[in-house]
N, C-alpha and C. Protein backbone atom coordinates (compact mmCIF):
# COMPACT_ATOMS: atom_id res chain seq x y z
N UNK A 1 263.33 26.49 90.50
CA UNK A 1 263.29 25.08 90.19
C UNK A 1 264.68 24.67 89.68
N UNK A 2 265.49 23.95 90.23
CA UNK A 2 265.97 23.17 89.70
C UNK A 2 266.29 22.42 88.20
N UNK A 3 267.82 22.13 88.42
CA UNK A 3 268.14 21.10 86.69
C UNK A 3 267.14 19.86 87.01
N UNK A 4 267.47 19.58 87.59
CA UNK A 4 266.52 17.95 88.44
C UNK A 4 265.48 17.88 88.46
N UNK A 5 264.78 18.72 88.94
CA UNK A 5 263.58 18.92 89.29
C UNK A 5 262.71 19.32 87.97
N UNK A 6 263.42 19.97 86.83
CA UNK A 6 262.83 20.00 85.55
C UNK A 6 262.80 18.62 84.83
N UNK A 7 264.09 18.15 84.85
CA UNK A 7 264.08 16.40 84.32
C UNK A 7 262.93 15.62 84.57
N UNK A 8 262.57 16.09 86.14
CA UNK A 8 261.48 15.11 87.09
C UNK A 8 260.55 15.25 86.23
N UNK A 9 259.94 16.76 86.06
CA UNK A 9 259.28 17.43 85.86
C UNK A 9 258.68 16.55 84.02
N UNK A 10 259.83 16.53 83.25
CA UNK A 10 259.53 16.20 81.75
C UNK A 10 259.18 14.65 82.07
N UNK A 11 260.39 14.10 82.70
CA UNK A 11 259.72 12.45 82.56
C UNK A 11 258.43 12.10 83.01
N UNK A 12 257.74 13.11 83.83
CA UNK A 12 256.64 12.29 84.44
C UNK A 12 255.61 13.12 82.96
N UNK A 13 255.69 14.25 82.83
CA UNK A 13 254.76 14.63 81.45
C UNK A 13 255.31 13.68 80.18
N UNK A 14 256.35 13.10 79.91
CA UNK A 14 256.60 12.56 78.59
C UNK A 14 255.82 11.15 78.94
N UNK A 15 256.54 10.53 80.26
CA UNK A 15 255.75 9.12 80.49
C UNK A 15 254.17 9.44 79.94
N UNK A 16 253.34 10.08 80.69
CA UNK A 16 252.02 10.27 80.80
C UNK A 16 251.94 10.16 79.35
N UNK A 17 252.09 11.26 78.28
CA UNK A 17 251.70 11.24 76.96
C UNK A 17 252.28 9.46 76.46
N UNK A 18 253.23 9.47 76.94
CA UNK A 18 253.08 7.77 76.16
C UNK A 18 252.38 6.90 76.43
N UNK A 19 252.49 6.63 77.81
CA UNK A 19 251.11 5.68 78.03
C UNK A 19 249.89 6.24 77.40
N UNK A 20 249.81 7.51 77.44
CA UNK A 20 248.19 7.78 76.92
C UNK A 20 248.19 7.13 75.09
N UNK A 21 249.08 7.58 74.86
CA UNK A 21 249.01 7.14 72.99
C UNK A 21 248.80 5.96 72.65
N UNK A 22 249.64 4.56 74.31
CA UNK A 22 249.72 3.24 74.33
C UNK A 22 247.66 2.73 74.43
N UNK A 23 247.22 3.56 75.30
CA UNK A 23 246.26 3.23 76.14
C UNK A 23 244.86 3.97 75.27
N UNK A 24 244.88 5.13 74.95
CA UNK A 24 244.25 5.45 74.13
C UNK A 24 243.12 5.85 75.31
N UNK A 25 242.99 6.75 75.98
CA UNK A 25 241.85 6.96 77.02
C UNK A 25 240.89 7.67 76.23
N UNK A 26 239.53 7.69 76.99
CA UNK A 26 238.42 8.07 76.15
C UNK A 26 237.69 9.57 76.93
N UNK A 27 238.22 9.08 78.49
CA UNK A 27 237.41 10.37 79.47
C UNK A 27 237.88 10.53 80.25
N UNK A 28 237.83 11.19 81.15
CA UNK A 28 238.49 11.80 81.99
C UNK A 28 239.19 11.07 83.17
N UNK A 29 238.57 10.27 83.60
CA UNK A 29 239.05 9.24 84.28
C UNK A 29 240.12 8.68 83.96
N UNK A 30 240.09 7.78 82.92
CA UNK A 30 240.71 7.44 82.56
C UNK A 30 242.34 8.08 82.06
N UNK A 31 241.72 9.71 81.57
CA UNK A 31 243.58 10.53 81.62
C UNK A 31 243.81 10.41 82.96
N UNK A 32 243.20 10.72 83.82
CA UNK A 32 243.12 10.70 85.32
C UNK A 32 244.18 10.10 86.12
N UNK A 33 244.13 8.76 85.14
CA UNK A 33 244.73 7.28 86.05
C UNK A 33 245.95 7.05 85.30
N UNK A 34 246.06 8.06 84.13
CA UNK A 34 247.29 7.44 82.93
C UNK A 34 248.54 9.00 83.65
N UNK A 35 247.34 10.04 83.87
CA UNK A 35 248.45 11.05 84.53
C UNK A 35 248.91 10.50 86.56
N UNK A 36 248.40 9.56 86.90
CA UNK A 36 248.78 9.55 87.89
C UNK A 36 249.96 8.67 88.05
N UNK A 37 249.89 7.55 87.08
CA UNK A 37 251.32 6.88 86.42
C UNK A 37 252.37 7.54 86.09
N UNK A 38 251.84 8.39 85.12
CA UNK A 38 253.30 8.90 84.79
C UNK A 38 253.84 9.60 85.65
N UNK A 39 253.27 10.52 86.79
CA UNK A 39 253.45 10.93 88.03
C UNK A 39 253.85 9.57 89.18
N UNK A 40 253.64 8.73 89.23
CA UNK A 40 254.06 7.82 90.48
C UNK A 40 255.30 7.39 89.76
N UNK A 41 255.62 6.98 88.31
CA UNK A 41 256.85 6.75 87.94
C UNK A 41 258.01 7.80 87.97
N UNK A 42 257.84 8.88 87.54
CA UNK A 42 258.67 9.95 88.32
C UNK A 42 258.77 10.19 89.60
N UNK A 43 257.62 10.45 90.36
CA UNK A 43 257.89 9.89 92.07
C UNK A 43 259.04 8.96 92.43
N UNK A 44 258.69 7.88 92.00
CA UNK A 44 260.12 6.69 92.31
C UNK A 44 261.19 7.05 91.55
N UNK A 45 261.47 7.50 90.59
CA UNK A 45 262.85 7.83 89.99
C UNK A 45 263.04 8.83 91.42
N UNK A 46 262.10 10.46 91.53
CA UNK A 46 263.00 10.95 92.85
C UNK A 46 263.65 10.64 93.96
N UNK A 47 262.42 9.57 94.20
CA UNK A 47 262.79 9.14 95.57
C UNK A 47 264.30 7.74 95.41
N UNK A 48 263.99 7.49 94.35
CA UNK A 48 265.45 6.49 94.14
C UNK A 48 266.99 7.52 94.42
N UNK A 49 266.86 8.54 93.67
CA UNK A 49 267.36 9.69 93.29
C UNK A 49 268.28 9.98 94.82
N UNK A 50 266.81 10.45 96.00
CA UNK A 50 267.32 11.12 96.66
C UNK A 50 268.18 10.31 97.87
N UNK A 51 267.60 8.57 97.53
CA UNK A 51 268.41 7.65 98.52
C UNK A 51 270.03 7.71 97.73
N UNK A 52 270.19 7.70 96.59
CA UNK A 52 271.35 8.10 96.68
C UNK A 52 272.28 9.30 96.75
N UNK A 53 271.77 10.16 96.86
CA UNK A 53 272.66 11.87 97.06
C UNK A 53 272.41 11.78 98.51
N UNK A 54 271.44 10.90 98.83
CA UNK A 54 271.23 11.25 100.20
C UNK A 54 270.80 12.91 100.99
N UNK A 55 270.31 13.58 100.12
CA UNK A 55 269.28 15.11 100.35
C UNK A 55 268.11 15.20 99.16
N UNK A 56 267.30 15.62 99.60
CA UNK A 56 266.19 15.67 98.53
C UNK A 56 266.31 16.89 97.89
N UNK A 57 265.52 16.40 96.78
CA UNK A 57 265.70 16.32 95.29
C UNK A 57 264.68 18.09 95.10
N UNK A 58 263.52 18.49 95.65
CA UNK A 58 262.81 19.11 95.69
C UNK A 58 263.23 20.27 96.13
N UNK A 59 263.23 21.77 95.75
CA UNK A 59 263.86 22.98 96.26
C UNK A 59 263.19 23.99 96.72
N UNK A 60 263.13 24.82 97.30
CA UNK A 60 262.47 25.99 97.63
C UNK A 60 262.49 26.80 96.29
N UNK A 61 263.58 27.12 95.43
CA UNK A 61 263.66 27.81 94.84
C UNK A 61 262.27 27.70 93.74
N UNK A 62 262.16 29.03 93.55
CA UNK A 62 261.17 28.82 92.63
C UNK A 62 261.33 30.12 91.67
N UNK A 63 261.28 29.52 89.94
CA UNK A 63 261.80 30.93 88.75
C UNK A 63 260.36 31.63 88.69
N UNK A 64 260.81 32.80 88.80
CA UNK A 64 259.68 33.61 88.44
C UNK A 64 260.40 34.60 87.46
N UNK A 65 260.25 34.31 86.27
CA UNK A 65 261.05 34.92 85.30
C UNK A 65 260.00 36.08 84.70
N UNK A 66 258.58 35.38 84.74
CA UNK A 66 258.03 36.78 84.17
C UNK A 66 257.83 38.23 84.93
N UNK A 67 258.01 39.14 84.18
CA UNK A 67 257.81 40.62 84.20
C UNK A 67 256.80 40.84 84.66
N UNK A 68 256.45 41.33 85.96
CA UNK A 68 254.95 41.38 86.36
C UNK A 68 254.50 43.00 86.17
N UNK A 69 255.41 43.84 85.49
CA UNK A 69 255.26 44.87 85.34
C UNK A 69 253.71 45.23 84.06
N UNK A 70 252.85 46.66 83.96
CA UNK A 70 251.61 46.70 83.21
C UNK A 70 252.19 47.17 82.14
């Protein structure tokens, strides 16, 4: 993963917890619809993102830092 792709990664979890604190949800649904915000607002930051670098933002790479050893 990516520097970028972690940024993506926090703004769409930080958005979500704020709207939720704003909104105050009660069930599940409702986190439901407050995590899909904070996810569609990071969506558009990428995709803003990648119209200007002009290559996307998303990588193959992926950290696998833990020790899978017993």
């Amino acid at each position: 993963m990516t520097n970028l792709e972690l940024v993506l990664n926090m703004l769409a979890e930080t958005t979500t917890t704020e709207i939720s604190k704003v909104k105050e949800p009660n069930d599940f649904e409702k986190n439901k619809k407050i995590a899909n915000e904070g996810g569609k607002i990071a969506g558009d930051a990428r995709q803003k993102i990648e119209e200007k670098i002009n290559k996307k933002v998303i990588s193959f790479y992926r950290f696998n830092g833990l020790d899978n050893k017993k």
